[in-house]
PDB file of N, CA and C in Angstrom:
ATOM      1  N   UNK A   1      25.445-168.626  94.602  1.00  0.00           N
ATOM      2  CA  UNK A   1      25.574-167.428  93.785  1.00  0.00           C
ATOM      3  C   UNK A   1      26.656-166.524  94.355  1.00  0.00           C
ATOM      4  N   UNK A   2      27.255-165.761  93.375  1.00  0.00           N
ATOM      5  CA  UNK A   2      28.009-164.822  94.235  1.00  0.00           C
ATOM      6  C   UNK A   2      28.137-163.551  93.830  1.00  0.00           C
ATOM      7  N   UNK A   3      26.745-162.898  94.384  1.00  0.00           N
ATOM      8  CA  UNK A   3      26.328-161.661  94.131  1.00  0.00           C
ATOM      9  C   UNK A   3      27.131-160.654  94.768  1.00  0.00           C
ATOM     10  N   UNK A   4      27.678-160.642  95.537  1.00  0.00           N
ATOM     11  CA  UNK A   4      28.458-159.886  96.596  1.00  0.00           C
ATOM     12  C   UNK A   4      29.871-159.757  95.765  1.00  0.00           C
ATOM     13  N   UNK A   5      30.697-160.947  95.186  1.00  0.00           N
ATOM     14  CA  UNK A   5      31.738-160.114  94.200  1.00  0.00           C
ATOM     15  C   UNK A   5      31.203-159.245  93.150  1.00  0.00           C
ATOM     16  N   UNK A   6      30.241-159.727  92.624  1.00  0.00           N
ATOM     17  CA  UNK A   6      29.602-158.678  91.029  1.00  0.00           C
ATOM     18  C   UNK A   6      29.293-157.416  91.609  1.00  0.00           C
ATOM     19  N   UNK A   7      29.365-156.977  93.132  1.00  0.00           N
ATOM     20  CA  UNK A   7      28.985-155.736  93.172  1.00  0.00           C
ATOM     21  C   UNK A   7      30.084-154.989  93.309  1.00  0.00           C
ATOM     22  N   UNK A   8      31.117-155.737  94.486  1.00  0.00           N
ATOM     23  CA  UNK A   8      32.497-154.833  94.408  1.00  0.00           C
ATOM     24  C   UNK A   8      33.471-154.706  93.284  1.00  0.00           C
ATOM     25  N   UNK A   9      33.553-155.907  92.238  1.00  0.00           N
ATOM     26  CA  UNK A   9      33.551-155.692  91.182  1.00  0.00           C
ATOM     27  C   UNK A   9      34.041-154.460  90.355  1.00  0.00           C
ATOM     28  N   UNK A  10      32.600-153.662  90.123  1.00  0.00           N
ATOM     29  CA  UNK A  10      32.736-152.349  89.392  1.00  0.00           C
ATOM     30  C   UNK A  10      33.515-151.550  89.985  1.00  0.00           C
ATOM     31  N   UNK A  11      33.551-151.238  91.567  1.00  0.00           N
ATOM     32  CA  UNK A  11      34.242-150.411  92.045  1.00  0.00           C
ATOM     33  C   UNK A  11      35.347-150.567  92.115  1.00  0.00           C
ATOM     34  N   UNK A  12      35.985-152.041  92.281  1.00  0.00           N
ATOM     35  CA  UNK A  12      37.246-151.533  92.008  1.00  0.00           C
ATOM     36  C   UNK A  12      37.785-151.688  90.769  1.00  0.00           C
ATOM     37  N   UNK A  13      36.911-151.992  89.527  1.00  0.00           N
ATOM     38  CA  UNK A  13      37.593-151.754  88.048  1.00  0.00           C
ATOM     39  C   UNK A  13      37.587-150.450  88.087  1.00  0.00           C
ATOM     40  N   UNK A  14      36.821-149.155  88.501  1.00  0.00           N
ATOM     41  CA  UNK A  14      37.006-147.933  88.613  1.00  0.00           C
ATOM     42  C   UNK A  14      37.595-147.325  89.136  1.00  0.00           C
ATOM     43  N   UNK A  15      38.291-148.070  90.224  1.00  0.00           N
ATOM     44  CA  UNK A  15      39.608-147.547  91.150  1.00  0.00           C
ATOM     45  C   UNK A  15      40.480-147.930  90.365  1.00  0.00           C
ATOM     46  N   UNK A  16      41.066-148.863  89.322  1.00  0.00           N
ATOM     47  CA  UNK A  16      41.853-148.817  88.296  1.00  0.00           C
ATOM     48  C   UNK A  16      42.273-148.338  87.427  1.00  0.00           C
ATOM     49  N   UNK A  17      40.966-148.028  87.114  1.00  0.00           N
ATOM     50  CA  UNK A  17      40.528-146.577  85.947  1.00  0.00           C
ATOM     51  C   UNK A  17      41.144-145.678  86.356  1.00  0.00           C
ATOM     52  N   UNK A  18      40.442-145.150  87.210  1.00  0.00           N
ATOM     53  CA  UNK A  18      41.405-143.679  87.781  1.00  0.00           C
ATOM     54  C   UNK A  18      42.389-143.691  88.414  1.00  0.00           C
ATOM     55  N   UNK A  19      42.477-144.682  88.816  1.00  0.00           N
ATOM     56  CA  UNK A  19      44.156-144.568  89.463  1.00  0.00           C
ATOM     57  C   UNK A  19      45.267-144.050  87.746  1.00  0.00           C
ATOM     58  N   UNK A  20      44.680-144.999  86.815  1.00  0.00           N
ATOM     59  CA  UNK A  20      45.541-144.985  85.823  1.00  0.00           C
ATOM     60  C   UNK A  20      45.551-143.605  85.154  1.00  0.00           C
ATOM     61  N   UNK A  21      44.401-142.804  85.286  1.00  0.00           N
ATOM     62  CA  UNK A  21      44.461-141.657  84.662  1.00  0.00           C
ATOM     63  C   UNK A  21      45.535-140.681  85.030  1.00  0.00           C
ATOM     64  N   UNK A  22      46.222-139.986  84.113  1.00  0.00           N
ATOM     65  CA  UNK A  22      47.274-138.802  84.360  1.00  0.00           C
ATOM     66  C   UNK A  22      46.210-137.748  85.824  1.00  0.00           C
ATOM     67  N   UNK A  23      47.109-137.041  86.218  1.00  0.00           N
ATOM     68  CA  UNK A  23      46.653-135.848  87.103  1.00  0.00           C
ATOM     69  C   UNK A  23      46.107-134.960  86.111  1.00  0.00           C
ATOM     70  N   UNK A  24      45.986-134.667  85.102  1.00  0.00           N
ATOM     71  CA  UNK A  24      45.160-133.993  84.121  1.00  0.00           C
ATOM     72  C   UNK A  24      44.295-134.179  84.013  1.00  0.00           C
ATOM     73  N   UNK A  25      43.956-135.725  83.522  1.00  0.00           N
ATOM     74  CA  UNK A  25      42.929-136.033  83.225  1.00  0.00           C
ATOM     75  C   UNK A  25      41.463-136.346  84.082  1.00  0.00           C
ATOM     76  N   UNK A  26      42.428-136.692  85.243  1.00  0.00           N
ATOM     77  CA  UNK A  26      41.309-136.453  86.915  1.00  0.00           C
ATOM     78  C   UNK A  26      40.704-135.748  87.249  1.00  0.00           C
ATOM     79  N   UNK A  27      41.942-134.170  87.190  1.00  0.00           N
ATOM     80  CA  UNK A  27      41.024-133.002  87.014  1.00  0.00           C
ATOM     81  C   UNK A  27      40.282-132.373  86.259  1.00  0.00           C
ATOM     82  N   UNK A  28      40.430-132.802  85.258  1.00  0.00           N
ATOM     83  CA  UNK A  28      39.281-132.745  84.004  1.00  0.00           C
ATOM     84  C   UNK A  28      37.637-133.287  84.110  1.00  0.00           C
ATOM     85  N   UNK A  29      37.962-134.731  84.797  1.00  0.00           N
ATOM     86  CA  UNK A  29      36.814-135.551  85.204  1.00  0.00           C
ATOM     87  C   UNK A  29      36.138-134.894  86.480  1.00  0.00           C
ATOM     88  N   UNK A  30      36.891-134.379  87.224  1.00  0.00           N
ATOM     89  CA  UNK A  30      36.546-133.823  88.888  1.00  0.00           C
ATOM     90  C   UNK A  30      35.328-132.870  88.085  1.00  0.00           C
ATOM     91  N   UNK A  31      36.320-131.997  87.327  1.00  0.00           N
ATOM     92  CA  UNK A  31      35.005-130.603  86.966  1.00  0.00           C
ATOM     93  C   UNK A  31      34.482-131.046  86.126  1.00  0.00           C
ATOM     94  N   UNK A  32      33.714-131.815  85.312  1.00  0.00           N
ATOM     95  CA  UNK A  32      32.525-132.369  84.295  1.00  0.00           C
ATOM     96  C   UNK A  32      32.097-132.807  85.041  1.00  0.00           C
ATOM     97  N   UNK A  33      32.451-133.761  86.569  1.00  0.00           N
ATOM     98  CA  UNK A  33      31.323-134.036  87.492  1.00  0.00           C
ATOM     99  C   UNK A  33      30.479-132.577  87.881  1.00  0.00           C
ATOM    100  N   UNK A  34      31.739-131.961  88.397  1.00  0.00           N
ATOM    101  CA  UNK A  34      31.229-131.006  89.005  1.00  0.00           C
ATOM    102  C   UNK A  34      30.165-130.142  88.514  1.00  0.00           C
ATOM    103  N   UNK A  35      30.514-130.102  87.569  1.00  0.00           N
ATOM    104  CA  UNK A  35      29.130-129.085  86.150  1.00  0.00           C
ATOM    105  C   UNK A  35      28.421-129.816  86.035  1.00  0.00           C
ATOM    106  N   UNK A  36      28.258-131.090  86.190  1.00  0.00           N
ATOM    107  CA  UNK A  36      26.857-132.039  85.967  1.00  0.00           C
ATOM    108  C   UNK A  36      26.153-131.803  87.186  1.00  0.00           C
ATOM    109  N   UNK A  37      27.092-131.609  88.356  1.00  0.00           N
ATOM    110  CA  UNK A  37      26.274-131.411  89.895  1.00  0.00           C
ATOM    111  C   UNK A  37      25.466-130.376  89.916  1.00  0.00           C
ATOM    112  N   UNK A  38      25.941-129.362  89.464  1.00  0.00           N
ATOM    113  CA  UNK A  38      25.425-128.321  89.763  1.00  0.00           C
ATOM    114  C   UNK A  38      24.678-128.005  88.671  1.00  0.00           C
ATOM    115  N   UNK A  39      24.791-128.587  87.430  1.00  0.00           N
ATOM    116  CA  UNK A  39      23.499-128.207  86.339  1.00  0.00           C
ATOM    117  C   UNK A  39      22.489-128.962  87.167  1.00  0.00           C
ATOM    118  N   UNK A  40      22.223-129.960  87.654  1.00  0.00           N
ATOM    119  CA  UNK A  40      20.899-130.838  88.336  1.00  0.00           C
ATOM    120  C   UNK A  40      20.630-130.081  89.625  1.00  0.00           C
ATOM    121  N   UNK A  41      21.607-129.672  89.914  1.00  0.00           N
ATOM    122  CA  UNK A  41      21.369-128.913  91.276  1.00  0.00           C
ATOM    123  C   UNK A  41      20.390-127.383  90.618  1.00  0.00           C
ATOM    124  N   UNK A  42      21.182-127.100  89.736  1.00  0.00           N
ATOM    125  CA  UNK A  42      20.300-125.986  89.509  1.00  0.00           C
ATOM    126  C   UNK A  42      19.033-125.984  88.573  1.00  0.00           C
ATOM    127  N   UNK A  43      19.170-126.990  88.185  1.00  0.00           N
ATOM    128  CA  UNK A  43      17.686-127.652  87.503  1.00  0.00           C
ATOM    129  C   UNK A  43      16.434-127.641  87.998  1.00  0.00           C
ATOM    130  N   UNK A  44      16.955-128.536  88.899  1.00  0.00           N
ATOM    131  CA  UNK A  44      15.910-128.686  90.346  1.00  0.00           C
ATOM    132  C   UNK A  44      15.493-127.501  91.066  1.00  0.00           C
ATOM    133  N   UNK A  45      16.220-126.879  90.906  1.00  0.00           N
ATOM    134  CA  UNK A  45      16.040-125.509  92.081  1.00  0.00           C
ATOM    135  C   UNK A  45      15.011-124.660  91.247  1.00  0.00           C
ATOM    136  N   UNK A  46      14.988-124.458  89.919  1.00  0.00           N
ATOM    137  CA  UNK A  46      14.220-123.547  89.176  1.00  0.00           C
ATOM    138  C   UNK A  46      12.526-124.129  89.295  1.00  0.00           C
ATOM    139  N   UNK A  47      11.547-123.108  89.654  1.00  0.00           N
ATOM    140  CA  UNK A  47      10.085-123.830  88.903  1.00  0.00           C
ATOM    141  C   UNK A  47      10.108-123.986  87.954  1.00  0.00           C
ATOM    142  N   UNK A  48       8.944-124.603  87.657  1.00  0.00           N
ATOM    143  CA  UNK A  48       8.800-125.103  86.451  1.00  0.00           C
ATOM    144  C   UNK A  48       7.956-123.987  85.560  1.00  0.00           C
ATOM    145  N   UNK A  49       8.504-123.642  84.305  1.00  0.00           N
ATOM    146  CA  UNK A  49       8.137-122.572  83.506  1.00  0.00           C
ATOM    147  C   UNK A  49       7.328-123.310  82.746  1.00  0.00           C
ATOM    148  N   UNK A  50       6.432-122.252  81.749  1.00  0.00           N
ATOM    149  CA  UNK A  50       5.694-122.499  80.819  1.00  0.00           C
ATOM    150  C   UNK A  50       6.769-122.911  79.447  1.00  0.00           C
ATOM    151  N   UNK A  51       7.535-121.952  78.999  1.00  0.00           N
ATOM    152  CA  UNK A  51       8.621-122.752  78.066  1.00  0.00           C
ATOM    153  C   UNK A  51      10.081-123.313  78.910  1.00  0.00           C
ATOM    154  N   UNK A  52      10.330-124.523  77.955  1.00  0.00           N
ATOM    155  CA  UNK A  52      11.383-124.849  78.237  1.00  0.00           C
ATOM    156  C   UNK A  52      12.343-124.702  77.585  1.00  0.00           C
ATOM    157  N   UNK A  53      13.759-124.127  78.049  1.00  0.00           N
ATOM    158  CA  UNK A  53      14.674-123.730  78.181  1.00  0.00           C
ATOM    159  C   UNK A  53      15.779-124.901  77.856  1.00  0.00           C
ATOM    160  N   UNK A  54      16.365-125.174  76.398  1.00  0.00           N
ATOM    161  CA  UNK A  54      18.029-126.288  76.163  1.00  0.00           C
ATOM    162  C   UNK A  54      18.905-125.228  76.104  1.00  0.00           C
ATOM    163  N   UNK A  55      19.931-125.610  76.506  1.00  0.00           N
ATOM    164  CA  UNK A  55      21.048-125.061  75.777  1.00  0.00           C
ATOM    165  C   UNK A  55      21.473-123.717  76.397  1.00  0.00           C
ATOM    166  N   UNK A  56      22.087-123.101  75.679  1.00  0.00           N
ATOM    167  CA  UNK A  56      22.667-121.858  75.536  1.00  0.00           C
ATOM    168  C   UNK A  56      21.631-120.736  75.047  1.00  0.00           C
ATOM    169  N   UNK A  57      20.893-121.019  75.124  1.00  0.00           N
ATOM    170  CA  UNK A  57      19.650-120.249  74.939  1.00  0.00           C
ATOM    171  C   UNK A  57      19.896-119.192  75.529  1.00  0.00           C
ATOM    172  N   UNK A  58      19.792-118.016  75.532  1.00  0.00           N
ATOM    173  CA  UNK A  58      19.767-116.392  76.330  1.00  0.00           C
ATOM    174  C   UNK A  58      18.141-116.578  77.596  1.00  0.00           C
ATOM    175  N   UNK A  59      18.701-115.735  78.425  1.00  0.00           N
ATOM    176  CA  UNK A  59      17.529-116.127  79.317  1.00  0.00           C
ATOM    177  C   UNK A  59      17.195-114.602  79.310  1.00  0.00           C
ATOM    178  N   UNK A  60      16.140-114.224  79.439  1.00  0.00           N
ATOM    179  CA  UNK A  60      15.757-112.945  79.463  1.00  0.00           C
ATOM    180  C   UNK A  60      14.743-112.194  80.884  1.00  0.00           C
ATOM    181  N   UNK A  61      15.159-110.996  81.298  1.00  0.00           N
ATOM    182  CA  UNK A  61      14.269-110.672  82.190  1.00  0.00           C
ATOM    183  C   UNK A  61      13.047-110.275  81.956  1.00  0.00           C
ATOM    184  N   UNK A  62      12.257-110.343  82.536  1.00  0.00           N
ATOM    185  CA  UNK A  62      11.135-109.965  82.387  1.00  0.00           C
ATOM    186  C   UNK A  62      10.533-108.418  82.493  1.00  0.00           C
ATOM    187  N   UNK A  63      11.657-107.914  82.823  1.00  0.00           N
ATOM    188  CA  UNK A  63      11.525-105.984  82.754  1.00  0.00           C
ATOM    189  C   UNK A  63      12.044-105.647  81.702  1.00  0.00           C
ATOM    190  N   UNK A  64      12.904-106.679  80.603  1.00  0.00           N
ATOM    191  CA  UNK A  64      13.935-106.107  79.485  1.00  0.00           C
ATOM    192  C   UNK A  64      13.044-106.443  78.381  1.00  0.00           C
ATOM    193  N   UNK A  65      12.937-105.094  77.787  1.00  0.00           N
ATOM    194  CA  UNK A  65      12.036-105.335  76.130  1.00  0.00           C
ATOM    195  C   UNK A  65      12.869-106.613  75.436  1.00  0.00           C
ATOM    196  N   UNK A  66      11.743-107.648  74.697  1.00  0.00           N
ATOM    197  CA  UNK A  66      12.408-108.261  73.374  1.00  0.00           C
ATOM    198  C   UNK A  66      12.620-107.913  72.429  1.00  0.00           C
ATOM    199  N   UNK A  67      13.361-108.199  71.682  1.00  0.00           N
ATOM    200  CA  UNK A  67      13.497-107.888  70.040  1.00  0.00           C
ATOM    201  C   UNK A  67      12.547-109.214  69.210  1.00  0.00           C
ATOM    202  N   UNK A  68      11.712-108.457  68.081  1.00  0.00           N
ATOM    203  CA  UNK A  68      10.947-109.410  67.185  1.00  0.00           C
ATOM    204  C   UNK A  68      12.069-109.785  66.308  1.00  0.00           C
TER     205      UNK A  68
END
């Protein structure tokens, strides 16, 4: 069997990938990682509430009146 190429494989079709990408487009990819890091990062970090929270939703304090 030759399990050991099928793994390096992917990595370096992805070192191809990005090698080929413009300098634009790298840095484009760098920060959508980066906002994915830190949305899970900050995911994780929150307890867990009674409602849950998608999106762009407004987050509200808990000293600030709502509107009905």
């Amino acid at each position: 069997m030759s399990s050991h190429s099928s793994r390096t494989e992917p990595a370096v079709a992805a070192t191809h990938v990005w090698l080929g990408l413009s300098t634009d487009q790298q840095q484009r990819a760098v920060r959508l990682l980066a906002r994915l890091a830190y949305a899970q990062v900050r995911t994780n970090d929150q307890p867990p509430a009674q409602e849950d929270h998608h999106g762009d939703t407004p987050q509200f304090d808990q000293d600030s009146p709502r509107s009905s």
